[in-house]
N, C-alpha and C. Protein backbone atom coordinates (compact mmCIF):
# COMPACT_ATOMS: atom_id res chain seq x y z
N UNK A 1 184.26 167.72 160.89
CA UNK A 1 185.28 167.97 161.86
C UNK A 1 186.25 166.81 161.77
N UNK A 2 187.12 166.67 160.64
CA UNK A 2 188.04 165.31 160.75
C UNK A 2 189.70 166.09 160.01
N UNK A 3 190.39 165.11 160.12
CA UNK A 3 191.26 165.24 159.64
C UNK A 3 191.76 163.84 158.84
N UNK A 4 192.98 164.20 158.32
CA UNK A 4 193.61 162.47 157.57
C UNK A 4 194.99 162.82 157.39
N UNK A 5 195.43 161.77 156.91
CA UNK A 5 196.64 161.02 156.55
C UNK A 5 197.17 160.54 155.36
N UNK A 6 197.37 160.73 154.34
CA UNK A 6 197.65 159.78 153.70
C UNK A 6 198.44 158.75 153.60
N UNK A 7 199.71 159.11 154.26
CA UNK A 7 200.93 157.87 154.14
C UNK A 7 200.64 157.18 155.54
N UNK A 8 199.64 156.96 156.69
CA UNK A 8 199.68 156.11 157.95
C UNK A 8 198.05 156.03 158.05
N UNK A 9 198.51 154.68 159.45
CA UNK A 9 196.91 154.52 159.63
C UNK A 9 196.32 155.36 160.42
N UNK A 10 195.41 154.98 161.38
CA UNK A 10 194.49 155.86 162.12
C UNK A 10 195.64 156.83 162.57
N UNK A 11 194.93 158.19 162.86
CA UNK A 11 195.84 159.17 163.73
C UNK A 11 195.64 160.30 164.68
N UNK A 12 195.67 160.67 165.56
CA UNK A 12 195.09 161.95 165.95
C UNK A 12 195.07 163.44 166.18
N UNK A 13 194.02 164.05 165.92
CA UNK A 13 194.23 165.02 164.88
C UNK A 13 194.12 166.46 166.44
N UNK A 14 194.29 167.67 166.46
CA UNK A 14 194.11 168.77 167.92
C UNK A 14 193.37 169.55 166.86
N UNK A 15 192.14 169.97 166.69
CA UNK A 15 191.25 171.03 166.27
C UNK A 15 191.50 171.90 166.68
N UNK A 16 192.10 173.34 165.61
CA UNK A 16 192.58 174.60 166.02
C UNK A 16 191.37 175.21 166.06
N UNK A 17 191.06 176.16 167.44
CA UNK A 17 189.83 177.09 167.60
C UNK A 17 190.51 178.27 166.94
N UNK A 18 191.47 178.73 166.30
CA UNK A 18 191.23 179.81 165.69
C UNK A 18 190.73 180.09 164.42
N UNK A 19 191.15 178.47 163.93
CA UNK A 19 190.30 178.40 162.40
C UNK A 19 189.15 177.28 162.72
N UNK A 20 188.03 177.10 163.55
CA UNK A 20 187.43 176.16 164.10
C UNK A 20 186.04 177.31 164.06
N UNK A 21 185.26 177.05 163.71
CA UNK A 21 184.18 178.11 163.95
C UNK A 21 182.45 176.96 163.55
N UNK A 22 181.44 177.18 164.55
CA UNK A 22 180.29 176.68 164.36
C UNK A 22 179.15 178.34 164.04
N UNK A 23 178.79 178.43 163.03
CA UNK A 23 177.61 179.43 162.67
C UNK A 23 176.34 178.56 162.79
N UNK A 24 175.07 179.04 162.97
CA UNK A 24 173.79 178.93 162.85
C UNK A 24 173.14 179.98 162.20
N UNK A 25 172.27 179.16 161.46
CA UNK A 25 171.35 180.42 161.09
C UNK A 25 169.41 179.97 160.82
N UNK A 26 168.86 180.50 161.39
CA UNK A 26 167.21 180.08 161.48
C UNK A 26 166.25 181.45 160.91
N UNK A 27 165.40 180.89 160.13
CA UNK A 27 164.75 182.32 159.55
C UNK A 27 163.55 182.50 160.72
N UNK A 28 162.92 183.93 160.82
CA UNK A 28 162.85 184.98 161.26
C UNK A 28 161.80 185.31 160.50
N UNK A 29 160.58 184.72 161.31
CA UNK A 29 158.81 185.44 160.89
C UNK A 29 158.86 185.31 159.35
N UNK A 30 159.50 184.33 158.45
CA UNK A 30 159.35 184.34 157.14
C UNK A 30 159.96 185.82 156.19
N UNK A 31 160.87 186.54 157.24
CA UNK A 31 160.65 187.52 156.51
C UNK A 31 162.88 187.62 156.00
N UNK A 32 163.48 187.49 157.36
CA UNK A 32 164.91 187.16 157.60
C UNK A 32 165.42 186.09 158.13
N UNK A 33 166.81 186.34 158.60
CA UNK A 33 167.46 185.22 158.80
C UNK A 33 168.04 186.01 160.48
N UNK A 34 168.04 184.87 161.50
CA UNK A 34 168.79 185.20 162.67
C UNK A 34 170.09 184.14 162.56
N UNK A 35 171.21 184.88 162.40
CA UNK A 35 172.26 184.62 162.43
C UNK A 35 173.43 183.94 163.85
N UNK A 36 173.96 183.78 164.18
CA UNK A 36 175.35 183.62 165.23
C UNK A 36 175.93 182.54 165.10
N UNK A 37 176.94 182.29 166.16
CA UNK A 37 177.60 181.35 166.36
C UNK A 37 177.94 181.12 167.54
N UNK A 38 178.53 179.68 167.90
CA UNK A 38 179.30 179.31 169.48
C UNK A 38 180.32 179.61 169.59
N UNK A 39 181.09 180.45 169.81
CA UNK A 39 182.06 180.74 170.54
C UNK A 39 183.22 179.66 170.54
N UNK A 40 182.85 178.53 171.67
CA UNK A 40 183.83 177.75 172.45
C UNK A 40 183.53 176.42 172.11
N UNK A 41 184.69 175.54 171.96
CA UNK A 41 184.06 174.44 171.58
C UNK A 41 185.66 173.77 171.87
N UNK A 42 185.37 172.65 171.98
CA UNK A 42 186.59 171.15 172.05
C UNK A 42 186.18 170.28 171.20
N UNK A 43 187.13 169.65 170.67
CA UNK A 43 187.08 168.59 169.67
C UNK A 43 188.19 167.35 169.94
N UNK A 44 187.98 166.75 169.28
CA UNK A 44 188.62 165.26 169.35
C UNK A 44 188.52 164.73 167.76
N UNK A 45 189.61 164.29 167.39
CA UNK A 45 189.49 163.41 165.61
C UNK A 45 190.77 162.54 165.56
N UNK A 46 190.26 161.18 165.31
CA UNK A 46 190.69 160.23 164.61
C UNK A 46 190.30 159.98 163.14
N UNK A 47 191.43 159.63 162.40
CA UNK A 47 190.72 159.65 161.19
C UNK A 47 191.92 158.44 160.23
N UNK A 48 191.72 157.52 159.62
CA UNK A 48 192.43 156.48 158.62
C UNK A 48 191.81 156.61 157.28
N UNK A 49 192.61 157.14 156.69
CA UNK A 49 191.84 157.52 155.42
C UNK A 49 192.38 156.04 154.50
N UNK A 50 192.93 155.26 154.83
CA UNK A 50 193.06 154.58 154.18
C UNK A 50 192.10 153.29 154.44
N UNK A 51 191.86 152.86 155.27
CA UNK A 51 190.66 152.24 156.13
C UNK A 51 189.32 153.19 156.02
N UNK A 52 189.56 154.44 155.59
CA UNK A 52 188.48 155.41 155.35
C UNK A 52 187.33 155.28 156.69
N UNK A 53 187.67 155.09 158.12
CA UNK A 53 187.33 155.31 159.36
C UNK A 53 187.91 156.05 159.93
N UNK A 54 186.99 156.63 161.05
CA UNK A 54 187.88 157.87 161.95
C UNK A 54 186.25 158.16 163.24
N UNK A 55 186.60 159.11 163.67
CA UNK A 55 185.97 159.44 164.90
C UNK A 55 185.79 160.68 165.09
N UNK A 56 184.87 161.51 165.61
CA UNK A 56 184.96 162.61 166.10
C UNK A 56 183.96 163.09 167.35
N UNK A 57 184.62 163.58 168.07
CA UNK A 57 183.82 163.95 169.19
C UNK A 57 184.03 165.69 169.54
N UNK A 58 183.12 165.98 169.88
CA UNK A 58 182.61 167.06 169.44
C UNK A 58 181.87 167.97 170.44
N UNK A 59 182.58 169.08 171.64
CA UNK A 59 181.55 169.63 172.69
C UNK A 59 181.63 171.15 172.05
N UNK A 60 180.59 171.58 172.84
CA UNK A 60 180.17 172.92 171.98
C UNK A 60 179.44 173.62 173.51
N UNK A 61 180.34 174.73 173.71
CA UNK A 61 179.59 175.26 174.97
C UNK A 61 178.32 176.34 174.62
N UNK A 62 177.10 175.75 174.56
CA UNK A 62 175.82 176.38 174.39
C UNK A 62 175.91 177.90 174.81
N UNK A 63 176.34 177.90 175.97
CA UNK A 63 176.24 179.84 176.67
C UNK A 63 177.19 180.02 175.93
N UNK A 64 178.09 180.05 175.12
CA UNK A 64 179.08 180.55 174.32
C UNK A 64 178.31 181.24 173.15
N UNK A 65 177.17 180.99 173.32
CA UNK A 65 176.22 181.59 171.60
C UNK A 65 176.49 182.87 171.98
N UNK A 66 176.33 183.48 170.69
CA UNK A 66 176.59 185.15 170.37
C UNK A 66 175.94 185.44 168.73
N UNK A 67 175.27 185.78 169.20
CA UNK A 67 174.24 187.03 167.96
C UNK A 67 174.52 187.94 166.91
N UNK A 68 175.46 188.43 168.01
CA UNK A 68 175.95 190.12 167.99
C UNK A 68 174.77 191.01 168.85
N UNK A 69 173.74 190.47 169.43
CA UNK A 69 172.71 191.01 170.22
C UNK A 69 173.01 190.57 171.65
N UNK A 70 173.02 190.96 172.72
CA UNK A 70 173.26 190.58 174.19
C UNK A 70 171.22 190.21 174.01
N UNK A 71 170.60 190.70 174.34
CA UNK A 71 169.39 190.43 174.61
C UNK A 71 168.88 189.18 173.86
N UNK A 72 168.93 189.14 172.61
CA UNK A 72 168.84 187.91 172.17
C UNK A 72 169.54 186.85 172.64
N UNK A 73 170.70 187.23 173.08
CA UNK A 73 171.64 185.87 172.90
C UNK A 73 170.83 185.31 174.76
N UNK A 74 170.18 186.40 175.56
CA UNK A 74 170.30 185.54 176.64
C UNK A 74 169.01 185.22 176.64
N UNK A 75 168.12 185.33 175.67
CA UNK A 75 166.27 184.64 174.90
C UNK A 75 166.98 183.14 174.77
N UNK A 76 168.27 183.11 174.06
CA UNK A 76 168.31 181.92 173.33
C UNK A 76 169.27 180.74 174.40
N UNK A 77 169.53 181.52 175.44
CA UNK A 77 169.97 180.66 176.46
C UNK A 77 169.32 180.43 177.60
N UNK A 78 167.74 180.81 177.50
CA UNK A 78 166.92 180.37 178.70
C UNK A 78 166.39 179.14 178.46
N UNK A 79 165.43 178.85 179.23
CA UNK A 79 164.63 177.41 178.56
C UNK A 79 163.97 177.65 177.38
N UNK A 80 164.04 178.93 177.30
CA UNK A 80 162.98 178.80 176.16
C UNK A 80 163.59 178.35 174.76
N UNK A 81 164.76 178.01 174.38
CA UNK A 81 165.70 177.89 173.43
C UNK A 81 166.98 176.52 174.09
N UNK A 82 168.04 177.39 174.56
CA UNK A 82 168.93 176.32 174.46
C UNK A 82 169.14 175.79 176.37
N UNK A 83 168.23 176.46 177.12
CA UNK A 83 168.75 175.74 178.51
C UNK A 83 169.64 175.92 178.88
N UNK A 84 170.68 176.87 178.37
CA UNK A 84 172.10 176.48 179.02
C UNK A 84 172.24 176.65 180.53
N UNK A 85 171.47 176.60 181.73
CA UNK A 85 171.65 176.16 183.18
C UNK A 85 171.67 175.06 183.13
N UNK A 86 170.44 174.48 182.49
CA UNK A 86 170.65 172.87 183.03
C UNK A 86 171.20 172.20 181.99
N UNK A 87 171.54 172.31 180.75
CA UNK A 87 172.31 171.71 179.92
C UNK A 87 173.39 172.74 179.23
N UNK A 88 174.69 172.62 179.61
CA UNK A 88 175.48 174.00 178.81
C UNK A 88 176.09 173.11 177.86
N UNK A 89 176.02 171.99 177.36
CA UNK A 89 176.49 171.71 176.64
C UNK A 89 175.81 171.01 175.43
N UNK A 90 176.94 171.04 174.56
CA UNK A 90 175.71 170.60 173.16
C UNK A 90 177.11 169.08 172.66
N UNK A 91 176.92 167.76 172.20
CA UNK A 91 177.98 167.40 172.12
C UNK A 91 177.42 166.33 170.85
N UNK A 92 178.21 166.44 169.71
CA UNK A 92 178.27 165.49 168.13
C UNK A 92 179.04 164.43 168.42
N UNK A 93 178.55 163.11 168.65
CA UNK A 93 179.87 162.30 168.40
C UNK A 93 179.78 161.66 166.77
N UNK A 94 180.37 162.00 165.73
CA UNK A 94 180.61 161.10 164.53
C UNK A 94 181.30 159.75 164.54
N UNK A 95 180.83 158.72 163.92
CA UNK A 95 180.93 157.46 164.08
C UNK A 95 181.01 156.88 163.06
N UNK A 96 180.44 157.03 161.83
CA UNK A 96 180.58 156.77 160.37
C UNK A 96 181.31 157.55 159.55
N UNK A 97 181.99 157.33 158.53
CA UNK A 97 182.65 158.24 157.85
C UNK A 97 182.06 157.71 156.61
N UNK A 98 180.98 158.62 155.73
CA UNK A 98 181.01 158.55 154.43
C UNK A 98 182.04 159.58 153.26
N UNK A 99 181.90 158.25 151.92
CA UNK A 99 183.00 158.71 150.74
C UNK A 99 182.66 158.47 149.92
N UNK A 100 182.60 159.47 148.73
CA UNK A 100 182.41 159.44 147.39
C UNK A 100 183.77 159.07 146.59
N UNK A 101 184.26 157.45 146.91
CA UNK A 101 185.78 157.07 146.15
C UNK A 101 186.27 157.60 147.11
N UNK A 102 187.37 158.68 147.30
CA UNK A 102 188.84 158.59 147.97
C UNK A 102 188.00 160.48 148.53
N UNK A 103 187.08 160.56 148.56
CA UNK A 103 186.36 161.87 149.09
C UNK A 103 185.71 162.19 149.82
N UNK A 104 186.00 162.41 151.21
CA UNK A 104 184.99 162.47 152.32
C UNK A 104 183.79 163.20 152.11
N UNK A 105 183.18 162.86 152.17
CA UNK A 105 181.31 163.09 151.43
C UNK A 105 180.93 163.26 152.88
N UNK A 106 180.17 162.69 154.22
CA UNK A 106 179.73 163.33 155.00
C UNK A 106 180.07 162.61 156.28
N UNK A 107 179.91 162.84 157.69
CA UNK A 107 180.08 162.43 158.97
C UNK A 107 179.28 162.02 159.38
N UNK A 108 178.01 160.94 159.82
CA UNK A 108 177.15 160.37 160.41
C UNK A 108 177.60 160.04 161.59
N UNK A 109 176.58 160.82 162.44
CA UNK A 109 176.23 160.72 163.94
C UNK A 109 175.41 161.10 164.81
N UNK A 110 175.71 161.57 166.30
CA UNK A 110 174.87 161.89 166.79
C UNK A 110 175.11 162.83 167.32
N UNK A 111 173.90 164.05 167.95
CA UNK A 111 173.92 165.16 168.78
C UNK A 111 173.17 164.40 170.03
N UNK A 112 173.82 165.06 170.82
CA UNK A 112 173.04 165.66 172.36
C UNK A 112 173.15 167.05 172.30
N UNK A 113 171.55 167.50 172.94
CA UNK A 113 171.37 168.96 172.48
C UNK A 113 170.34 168.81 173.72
N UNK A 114 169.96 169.55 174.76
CA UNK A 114 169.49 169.87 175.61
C UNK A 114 168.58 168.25 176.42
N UNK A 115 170.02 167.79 176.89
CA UNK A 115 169.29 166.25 177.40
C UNK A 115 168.65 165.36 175.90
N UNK A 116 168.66 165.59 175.07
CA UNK A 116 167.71 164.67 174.08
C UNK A 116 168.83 164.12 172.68
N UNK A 117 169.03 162.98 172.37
CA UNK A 117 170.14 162.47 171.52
C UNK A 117 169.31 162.17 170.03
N UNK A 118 169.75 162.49 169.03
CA UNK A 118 168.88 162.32 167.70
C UNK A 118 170.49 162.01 166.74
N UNK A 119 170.33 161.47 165.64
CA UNK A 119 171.04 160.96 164.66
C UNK A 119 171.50 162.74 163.81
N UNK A 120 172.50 162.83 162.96
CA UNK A 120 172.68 164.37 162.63
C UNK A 120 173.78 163.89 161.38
N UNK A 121 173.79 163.89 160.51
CA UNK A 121 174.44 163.93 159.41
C UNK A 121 175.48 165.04 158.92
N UNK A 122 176.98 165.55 159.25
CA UNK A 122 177.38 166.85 158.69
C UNK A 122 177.71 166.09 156.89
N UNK A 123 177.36 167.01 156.49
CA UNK A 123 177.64 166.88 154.93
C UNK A 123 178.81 167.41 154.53
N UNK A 124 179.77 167.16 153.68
CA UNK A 124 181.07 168.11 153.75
C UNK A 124 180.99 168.74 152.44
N UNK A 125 180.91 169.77 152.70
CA UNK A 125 181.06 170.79 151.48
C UNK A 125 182.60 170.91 150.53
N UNK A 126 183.75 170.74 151.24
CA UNK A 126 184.73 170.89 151.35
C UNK A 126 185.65 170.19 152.41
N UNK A 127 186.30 169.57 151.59
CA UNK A 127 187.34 168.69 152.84
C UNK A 127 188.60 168.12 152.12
N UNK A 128 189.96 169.12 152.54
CA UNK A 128 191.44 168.74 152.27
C UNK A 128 192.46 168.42 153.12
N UNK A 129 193.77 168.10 152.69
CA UNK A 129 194.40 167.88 153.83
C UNK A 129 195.78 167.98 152.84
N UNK A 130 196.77 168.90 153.62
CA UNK A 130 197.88 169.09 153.41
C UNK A 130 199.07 169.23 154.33
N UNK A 131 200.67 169.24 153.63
CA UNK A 131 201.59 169.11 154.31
C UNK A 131 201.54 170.58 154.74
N UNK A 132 201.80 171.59 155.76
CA UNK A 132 201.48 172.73 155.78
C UNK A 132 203.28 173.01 156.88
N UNK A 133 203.90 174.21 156.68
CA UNK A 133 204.85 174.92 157.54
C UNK A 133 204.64 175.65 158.74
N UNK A 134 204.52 175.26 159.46
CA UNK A 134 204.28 175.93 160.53
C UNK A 134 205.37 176.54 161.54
N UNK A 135 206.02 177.51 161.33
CA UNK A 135 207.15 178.07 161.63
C UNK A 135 208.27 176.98 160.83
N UNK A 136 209.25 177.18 161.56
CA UNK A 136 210.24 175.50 161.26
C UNK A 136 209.68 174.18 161.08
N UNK A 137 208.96 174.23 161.97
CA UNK A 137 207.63 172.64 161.93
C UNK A 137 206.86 172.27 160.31
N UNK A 138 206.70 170.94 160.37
CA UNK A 138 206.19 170.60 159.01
C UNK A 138 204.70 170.15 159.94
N UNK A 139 203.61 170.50 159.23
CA UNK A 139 202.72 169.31 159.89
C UNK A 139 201.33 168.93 159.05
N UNK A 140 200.87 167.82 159.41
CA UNK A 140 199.52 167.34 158.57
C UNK A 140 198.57 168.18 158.88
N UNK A 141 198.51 168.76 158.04
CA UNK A 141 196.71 169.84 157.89
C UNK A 141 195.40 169.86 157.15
N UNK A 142 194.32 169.10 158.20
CA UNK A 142 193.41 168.60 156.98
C UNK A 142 191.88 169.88 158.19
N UNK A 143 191.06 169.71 157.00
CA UNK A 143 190.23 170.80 157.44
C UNK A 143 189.22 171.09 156.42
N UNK A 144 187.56 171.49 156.64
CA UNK A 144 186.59 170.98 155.81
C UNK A 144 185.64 172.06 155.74
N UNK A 145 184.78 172.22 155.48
CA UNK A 145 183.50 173.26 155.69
C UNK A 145 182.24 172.15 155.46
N UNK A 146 181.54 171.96 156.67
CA UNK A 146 180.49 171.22 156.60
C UNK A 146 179.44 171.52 157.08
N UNK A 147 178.00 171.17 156.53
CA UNK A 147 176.90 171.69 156.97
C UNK A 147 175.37 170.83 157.13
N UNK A 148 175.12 170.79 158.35
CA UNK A 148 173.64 170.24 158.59
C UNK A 148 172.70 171.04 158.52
N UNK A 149 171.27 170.17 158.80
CA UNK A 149 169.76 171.27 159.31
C UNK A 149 169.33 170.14 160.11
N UNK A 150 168.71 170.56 161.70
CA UNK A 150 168.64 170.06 162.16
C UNK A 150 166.89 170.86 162.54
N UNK A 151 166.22 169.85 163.13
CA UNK A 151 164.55 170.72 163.71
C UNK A 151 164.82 171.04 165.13
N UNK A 152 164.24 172.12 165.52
CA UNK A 152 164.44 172.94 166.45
C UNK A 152 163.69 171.73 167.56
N UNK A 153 162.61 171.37 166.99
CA UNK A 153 161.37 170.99 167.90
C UNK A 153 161.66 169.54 168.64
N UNK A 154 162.36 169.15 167.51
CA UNK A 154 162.74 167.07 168.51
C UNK A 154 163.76 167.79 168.99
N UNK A 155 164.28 168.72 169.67
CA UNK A 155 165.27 169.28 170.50
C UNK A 155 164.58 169.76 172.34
N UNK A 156 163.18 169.89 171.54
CA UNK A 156 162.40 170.82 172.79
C UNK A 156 162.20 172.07 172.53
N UNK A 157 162.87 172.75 171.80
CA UNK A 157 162.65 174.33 171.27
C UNK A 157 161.24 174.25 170.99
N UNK A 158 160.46 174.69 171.38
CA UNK A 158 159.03 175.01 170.78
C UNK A 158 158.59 176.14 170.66
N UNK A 159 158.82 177.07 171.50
CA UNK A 159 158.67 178.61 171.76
C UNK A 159 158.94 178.97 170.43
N UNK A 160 157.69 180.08 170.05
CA UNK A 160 157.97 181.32 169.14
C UNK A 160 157.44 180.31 168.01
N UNK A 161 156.60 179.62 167.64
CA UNK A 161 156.81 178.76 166.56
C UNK A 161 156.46 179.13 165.13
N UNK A 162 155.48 180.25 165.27
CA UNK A 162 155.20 181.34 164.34
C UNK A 162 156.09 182.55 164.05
N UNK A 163 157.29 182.48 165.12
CA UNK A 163 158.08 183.65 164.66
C UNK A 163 159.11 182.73 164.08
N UNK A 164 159.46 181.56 164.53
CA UNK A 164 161.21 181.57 164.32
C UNK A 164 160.89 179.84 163.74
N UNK A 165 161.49 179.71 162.04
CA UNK A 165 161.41 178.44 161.46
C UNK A 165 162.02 177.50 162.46
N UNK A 166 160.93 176.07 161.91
CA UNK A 166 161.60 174.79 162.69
C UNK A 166 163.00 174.74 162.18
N UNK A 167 163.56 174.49 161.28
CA UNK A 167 165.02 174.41 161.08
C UNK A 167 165.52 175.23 161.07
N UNK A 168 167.27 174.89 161.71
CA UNK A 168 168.11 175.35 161.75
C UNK A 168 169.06 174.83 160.80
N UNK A 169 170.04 175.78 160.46
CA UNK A 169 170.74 175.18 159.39
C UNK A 169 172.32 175.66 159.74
N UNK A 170 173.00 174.63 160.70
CA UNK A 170 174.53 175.08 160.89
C UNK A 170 175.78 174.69 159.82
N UNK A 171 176.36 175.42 159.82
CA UNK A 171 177.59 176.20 158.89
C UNK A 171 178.64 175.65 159.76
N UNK A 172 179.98 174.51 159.63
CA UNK A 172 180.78 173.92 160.07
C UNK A 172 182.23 174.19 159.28
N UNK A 173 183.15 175.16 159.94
CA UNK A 173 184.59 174.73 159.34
C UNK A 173 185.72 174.77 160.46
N UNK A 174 186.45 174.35 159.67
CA UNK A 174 186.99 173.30 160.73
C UNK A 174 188.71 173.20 160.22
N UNK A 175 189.93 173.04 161.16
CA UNK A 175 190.98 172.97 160.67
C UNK A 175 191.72 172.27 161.81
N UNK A 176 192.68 171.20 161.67
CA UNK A 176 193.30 170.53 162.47
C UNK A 176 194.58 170.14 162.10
N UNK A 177 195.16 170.07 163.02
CA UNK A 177 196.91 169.24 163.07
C UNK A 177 196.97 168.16 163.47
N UNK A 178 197.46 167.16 162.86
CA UNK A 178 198.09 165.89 163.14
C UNK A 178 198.74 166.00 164.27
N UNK A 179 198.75 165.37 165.87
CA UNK A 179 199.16 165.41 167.10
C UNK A 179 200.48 164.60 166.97
């Protein structure tokens, strides 16, 4: 979830939710895959690509999950899964910026995920940044596809442990404007 610059230093970046999307996906009694994504989410990015530091903060509204199943989706928002009464929120702050040379390689940080904070690495699959037209407007457009696996269980998820694998494995892309 970052953006950059090339010709200035640090800068800040507005994460577009229309090209902004978080997927999950966890297999399913060994046999499939249960699919969805969050919905709703806010972001925050600083990023100096020349200093190769930046920031990202990162909320993700948990009851925003969607399946494509209503019944599932409200399994996965009780306690037995994501809590969303007493915790609706899920929040990444990135703090490290790793680079392979002049190539953002991955985001090191942290999640909060149902009250409990653990370290979370996004890896970047993909990550550019261009001058882009936006009507009459010129503007900086940088934007990535990145992906973790995180364990269900140092989260508290324990339920189902024979139906539904410890890892999860989320699917991150991401697109932003220079503010």
């Amino acid at each position: 979830m970052l953006a950059a610059s090339t010709a200035c230093n640090a800068a800040d970046y507005g994460v577009d939710p229309a090209h902004t999307t978080i997927y999950f996906s966890v297999g399913h009694r060994d046999i499939s895959y249960v699919r969805g994504r969050f919905a709703r989410l806010n972001a925050h990015v600083e990023f100096d690509p020349v200093a190769k530091t930046g920031s990202v903060v990162a909320d993700v509204d948990t009851a925003s999950i969607d399946t494509g199943n209503a019944t599932l989706d409200g399994v996965l928002r009780s306690a037995q899964f994501l809590e969303t009464d007493t915790h609706p929120g899920a929040r990444f702050i990135g703090e490290r910026l790793v680079f392979a040379g002049d190539t953002l390689a991955a985001v090191e940080g942290t999640l909060w995920l149902r009250g409990v904070q653990r370290p979370l690495t996004l890896t970047a699959d993909r990550f550019a940044c261009k001058d882009v037209s936006l009507g009459l407007a010129r503007s900086r457009v940088c934007g990535g596809a990145f992906h973790a696996v995180l364990k269900r269980s140092e989260f508290g998820m324990t339920r189902y442990a024979a139906d539904v694998a410890e890892e999860v494995r989320l699917e991150i892309s991401v697109e932003a404007s220079r503010k």
